[in-house]
Protein backbone atom coordinates (compact mmCIF):
# COMPACT_ATOMS: atom_id res chain seq x y z
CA UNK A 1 15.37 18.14 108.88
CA UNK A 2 15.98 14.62 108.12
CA UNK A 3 15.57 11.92 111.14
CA UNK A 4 17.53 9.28 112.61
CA UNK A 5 16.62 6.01 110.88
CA UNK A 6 17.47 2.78 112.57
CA UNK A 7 17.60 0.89 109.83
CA UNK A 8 20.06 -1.79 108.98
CA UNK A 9 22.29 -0.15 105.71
CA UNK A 10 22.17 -2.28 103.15
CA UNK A 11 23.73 -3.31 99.80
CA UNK A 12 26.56 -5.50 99.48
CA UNK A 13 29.56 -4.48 100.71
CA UNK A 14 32.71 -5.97 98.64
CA UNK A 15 35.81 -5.67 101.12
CA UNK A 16 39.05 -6.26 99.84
CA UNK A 17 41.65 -7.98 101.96
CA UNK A 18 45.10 -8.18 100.22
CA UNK A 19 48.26 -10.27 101.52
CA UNK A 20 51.25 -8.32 100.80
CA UNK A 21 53.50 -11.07 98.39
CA UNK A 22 57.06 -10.81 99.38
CA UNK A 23 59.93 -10.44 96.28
CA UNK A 24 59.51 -8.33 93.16
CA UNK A 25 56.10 -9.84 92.65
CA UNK A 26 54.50 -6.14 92.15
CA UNK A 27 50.68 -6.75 92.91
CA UNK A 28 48.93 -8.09 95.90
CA UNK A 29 46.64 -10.90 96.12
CA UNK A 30 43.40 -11.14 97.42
CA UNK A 31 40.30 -12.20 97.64
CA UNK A 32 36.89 -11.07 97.22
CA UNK A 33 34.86 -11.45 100.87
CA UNK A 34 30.89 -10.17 99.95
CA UNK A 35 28.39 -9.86 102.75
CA UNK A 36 24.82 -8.50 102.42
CA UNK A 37 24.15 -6.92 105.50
CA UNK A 38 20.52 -5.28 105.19
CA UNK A 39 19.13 -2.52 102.69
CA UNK A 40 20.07 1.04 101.50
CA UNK A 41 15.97 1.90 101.10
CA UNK A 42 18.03 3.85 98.01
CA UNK A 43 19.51 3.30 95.23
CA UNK A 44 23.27 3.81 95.00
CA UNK A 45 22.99 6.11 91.77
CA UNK A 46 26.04 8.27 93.28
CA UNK A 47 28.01 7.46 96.19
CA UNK A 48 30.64 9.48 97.94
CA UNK A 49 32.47 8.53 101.37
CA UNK A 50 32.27 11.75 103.34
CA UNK A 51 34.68 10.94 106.19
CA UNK A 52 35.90 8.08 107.95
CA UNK A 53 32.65 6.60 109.33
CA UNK A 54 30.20 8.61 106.86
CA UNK A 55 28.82 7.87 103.22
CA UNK A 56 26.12 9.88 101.23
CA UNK A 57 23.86 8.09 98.94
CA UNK A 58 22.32 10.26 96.35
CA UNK A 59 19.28 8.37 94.02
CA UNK A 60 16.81 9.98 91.38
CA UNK A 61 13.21 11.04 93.06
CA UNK A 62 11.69 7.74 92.65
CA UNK A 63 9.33 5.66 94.78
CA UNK A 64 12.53 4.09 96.78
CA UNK A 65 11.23 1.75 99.42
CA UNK A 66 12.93 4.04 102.22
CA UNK A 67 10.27 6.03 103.58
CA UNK A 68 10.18 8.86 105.92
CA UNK A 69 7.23 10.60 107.34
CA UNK A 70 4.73 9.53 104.36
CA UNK A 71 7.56 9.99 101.77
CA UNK A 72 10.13 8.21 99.51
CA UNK A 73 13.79 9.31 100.73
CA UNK A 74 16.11 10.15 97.42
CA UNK A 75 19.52 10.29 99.71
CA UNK A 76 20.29 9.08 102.83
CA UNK A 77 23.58 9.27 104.79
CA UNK A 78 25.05 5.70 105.94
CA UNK A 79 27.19 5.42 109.26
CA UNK A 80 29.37 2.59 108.16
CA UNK A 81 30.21 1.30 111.59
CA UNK A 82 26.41 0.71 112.26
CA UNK A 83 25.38 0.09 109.00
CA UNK A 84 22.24 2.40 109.74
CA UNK A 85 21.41 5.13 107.37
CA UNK A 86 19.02 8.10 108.01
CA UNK A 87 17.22 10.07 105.12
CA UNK A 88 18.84 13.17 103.74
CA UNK A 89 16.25 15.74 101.20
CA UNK A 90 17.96 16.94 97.36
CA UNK A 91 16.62 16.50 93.63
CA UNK A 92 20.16 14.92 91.93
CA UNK A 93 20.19 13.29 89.12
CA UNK A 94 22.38 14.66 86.60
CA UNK A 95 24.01 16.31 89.31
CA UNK A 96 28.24 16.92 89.97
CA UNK A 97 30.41 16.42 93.47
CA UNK A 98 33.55 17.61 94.65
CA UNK A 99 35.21 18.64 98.12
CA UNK A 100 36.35 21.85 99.74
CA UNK A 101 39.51 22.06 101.76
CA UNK A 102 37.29 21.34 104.79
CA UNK A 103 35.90 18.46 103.98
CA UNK A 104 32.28 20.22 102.62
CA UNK A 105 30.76 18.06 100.55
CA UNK A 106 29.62 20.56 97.06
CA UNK A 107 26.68 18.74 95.18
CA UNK A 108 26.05 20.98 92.32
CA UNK A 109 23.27 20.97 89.17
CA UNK A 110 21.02 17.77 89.21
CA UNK A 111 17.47 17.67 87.68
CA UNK A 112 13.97 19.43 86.82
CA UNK A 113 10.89 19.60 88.87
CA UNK A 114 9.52 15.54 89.80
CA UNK A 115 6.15 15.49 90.38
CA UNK A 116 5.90 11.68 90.68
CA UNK A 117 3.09 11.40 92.97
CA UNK A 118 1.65 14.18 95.88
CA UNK A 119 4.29 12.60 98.05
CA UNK A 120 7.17 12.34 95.70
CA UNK A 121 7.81 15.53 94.81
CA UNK A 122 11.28 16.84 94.08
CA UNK A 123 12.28 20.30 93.37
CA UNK A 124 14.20 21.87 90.62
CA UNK A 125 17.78 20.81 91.20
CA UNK A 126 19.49 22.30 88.16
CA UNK A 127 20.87 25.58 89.79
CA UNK A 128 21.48 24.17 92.89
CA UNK A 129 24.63 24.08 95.12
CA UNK A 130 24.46 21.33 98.04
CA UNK A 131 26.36 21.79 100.65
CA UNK A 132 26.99 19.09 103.06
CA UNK A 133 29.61 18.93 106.05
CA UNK A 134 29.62 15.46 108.00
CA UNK A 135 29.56 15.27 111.63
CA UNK A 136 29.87 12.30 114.30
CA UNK A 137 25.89 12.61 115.31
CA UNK A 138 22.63 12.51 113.34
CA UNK A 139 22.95 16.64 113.50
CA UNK A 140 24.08 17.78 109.86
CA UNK A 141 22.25 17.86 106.60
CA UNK A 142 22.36 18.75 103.31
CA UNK A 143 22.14 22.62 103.03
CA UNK A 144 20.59 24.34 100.18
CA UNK A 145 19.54 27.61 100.09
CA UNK A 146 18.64 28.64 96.62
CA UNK A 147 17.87 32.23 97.50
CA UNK A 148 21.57 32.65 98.74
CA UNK A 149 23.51 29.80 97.55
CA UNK A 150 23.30 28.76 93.87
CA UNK A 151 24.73 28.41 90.49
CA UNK A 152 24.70 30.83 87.93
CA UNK A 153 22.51 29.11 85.56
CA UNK A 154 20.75 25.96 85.32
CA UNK A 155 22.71 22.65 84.66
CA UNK A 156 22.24 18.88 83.80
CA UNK A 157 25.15 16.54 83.14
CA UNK A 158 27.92 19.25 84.30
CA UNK A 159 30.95 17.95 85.24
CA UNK A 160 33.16 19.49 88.86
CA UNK A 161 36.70 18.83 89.60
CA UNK A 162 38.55 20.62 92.66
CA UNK A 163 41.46 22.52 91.95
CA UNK A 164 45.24 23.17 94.15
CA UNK A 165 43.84 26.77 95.08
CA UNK A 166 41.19 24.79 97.02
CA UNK A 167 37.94 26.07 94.91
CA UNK A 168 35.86 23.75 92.53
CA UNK A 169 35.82 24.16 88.65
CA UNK A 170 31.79 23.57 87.60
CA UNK A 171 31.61 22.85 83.70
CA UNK A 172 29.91 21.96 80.99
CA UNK A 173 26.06 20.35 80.90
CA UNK A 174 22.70 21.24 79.46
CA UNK A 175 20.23 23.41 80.67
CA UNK A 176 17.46 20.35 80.72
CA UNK A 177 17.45 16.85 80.97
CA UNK A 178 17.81 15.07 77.98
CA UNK A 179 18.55 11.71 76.17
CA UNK A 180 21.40 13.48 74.37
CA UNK A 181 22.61 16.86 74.32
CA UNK A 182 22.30 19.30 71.32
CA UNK A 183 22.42 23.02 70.78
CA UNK A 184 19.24 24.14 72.18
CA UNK A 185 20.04 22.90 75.54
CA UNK A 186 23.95 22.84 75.37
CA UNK A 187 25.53 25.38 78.28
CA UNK A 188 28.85 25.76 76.90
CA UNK A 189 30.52 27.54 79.63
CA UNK A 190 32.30 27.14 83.36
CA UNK A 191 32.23 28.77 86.72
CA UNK A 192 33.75 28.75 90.03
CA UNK A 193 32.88 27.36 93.62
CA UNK A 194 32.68 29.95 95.79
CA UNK A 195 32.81 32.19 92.63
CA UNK A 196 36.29 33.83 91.02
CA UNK A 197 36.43 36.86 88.71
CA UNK A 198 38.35 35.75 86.24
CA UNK A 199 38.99 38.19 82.95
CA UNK A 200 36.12 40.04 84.43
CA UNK A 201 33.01 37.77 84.40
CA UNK A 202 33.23 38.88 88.12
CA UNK A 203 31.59 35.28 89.51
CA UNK A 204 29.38 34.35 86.27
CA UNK A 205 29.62 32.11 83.49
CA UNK A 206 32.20 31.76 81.24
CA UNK A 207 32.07 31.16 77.88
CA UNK A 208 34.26 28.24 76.24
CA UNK A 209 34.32 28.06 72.10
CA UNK A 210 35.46 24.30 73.20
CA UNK A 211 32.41 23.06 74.70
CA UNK A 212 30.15 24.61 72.08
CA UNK A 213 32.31 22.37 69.61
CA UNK A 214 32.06 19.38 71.23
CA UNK A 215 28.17 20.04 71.65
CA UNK A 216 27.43 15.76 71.69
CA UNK A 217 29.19 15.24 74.89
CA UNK A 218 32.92 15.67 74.50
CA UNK A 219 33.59 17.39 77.82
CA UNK A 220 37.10 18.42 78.93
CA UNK A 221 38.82 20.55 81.08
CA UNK A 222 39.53 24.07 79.24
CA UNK A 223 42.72 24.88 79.46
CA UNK A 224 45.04 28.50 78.37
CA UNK A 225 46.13 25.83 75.52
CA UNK A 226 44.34 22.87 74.09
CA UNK A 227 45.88 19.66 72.19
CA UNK A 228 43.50 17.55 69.95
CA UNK A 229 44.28 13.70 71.43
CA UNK A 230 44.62 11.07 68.36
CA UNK A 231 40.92 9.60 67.73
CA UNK A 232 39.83 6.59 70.44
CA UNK A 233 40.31 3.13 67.88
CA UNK A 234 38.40 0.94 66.19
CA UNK A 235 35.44 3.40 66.22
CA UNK A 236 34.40 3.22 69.75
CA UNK A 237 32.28 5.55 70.84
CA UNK A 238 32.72 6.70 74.44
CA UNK A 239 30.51 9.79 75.50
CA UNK A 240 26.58 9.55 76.47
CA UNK A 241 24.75 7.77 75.63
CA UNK A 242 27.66 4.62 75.42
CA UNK A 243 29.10 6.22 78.69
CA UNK A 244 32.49 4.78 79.06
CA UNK A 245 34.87 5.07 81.74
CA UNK A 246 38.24 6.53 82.59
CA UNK A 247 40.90 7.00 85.03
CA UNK A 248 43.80 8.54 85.46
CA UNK A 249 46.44 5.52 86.30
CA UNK A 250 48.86 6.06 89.16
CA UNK A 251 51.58 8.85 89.31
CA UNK A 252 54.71 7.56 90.88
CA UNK A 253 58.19 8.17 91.10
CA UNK A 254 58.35 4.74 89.20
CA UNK A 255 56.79 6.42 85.93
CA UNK A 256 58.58 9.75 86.97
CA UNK A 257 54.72 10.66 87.61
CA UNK A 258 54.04 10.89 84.44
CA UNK A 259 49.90 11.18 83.18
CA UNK A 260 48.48 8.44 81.65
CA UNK A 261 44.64 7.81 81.55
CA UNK A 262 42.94 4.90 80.43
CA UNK A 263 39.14 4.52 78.74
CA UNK A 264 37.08 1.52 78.85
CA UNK A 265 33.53 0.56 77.65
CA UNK A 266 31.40 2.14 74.92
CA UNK A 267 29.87 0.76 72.37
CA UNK A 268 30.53 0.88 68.10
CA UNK A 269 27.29 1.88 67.44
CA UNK A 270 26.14 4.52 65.01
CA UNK A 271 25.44 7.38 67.13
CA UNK A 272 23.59 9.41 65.00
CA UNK A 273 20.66 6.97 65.51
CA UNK A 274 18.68 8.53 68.44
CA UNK A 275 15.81 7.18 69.17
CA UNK A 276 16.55 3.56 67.81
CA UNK A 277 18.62 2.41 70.19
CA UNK A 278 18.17 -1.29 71.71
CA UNK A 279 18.40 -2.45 75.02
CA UNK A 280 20.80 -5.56 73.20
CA UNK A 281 22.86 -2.95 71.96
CA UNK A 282 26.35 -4.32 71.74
CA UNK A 283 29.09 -2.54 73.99
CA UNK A 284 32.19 -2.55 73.63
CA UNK A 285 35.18 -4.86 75.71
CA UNK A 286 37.82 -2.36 74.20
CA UNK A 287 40.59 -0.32 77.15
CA UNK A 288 42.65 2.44 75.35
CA UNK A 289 45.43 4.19 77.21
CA UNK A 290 47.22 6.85 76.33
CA UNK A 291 50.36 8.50 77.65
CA UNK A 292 49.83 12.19 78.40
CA UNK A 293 52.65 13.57 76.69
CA UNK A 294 54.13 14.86 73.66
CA UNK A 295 55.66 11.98 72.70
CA UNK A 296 52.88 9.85 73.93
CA UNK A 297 50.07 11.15 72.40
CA UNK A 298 52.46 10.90 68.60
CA UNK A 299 52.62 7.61 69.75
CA UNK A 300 48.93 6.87 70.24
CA UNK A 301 46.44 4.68 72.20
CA UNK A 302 47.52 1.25 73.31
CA UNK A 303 44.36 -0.92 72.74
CA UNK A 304 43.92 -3.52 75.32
CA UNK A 305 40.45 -5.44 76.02
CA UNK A 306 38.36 -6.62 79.21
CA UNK A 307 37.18 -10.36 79.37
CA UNK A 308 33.18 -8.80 78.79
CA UNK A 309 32.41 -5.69 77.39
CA UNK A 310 30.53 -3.01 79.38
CA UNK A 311 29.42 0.77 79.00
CA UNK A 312 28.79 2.54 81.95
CA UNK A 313 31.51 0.27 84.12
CA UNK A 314 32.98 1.53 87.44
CA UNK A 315 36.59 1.47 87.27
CA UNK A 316 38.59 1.97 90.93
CA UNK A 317 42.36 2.22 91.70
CA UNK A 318 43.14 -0.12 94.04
CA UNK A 319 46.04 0.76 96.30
CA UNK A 320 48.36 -1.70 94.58
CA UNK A 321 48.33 -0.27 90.81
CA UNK A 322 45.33 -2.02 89.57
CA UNK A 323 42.35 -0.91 88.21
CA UNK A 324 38.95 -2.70 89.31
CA UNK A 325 36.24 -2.97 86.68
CA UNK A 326 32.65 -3.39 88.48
CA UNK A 327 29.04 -3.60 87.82
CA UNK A 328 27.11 -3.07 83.99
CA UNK A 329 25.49 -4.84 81.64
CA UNK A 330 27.27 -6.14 78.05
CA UNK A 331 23.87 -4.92 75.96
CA UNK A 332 22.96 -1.56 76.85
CA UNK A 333 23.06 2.23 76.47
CA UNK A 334 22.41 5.19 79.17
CA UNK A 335 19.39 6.30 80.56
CA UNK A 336 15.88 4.43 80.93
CA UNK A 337 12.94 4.23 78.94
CA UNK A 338 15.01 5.11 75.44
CA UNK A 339 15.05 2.10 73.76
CA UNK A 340 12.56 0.64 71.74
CA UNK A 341 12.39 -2.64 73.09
CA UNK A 342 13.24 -2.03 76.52
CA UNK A 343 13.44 -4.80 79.42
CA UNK A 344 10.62 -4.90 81.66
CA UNK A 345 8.96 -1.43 81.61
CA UNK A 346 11.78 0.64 81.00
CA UNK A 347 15.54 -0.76 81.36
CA UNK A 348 18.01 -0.04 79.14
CA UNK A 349 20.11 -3.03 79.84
CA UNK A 350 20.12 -6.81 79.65
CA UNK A 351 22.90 -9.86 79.83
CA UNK A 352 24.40 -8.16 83.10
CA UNK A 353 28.13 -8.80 83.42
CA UNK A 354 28.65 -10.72 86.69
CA UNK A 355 32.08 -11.27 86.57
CA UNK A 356 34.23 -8.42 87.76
CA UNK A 357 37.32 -8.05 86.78
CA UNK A 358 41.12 -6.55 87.38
């Protein structure tokens, strides 16, 4: 059960405030207002707001300085009013997160046994579902219940989107943690949250020729019909470990809603060089965006560039149109402790990029 922690939250909150411009001008301006106003005790590996007043934190098991009865705490649940947080119990890295209809909270897959020390131990997360519902009080918690309540095999690095019917599409990962994926760990299949029987798997996996194609990280939705997209330019790589970023830009009645994503980050490097990757290796500064259509996709990717190249960056749609690029590094590639000259005692990443940009 985790406890009420009166602790002040912590990280630094970046708050928006945008002055509507009057005319045709068609973007706000703003400002960036930054206060530090105490500590998370975790790190903010994943991050969802959970209702109005309510944010889950969800870290690695690691020796976070949050503690709770003798123990690190891995997540913790922030009240944003107060800015306290209180510690929540789940193994998630390499986990996935969507919502129900209700608001439930689904964390799904995450990581193997952690057995850092005798009070940092985190149990097998791969075939779990975590279910979390948030409430106005210190009263609910993460539920999970692998006897009853998991997934149909074990998962790292799956990917979960919800879909109109309300239910949650799990795809994709490995069976085991791993630098980079390859066939003996690849899980090339999907499954449904709460489970479907579709074409008569009756609730179990389903097998997708797709993902065992794409075995080094390609990961899509699987559609009834599938269209190869033209190749992303100038040789950027953008799937683990060079982890780029996407979006899907605005739908309006301005674009007649019409589906365009953008991709930006990666890195040009060789990626059949495992295991000789540097923490100063180069990313990339390169945005492609390509217009989900027919015609679109003939046409190809419109290459545009950030001022500082990043892998890994955190792009957000801001309520006027823009995208936000945040946080990352210029030299780097995913994970920790897989390069050969890492920083410290096991960072992948140096030269952080400390100017965000729009």
């Amino acid at each position: 059960m985790a406890l009420a922690l009166s602790r002040r939250f912590s990280s630094v909150f970046a708050l928006l405030h945008c002055t509507m411009l009057a005319g045709a001008v068609p973007f706000a301006g703003g400002r960036w207002k930054l206060a530090q106003e105490g500590n998370t005790g975790v790190s903010a590996m994943q991050l969802a707001v959970v209702s109005e007043t309510k944010a889950t934190i969800f870290d690695k098991v690691e020796a976070n300085p949050l503690q709770m009865n003798g123990r690190p705490v891995w997540p913790a649940e922030v009240d944003l009013p107060s800015r306290t947080v209180r510690d929540l119990i789940a193994n998630t890295w390499c986990a996935t997160g969507s919502f129900l209809s209700n608001g439930t909270f689904v964390h799904s897959a995450g990581n193997p046994f952690v057995n850092i020390s005798q009070s940092d131990i985190g149990p097998d997360g791969r075939q779990a579902i975590r279910m979390f519902t948030p409430c106005t009080d210190a009263s609910c918690d993460i539920i999970e219940d692998a006897q009853r309540l998991r997934l149909t095999s074990r998962r790292c690095y799956a990917s979960s989107a919800r879909l109109v019917d309300g239910t949650i599409f799990i795809f994709g990962g490995s069976t085991d943690n791993a630098f980079i994926n390859n066939v003996t760990i690849n899980y090339p299949s999907f499954e449904f949250f709460p489970p479907k029987n579709i074409n008569g798997f009756n609730g179990l996996q389903i097998p997708t020729q797709f993902m065992e194609d794409t075995v080094k990280g390609n990961h899509f939705p699987y559609t009834n019909t599938e269209v190869q997209l033209p190749r992303i330019p100038n040789g950027v790589r953008i799937s683990s470990p060079f982890s780029a970023s996407a979006v899907l830009l605005p739908l309006t009645q301005a674009n007649n809603f019409t589906p365009e994503i953008m991709i930006c980050g990666g890195s040009v490097v060789d990626d059949t060089l495992e295991n000789q990757y540097s923490s100063q290796t180069p990313a990339s500064a390169q945005c492609a965006r390509l217009v989900l259509t027919p015609a679109g996709i003939a046409t190809g990717w419109k290459v545009e560039s950030m001022p500082q190249p990043r892998p890994m960056v955190g792009l957000i749609l801001l309520p006027d149109g823009r995208v936000l690029a945040v946080n990352e590094a210029q030299t780097d590639v995913a994970g920790y402790d897989s390069t050969f000259d890492p920083v410290g005692l096991e960072s992948n990443t140096d030269k952080p990029a400390l100017t965000d940009a729009v």
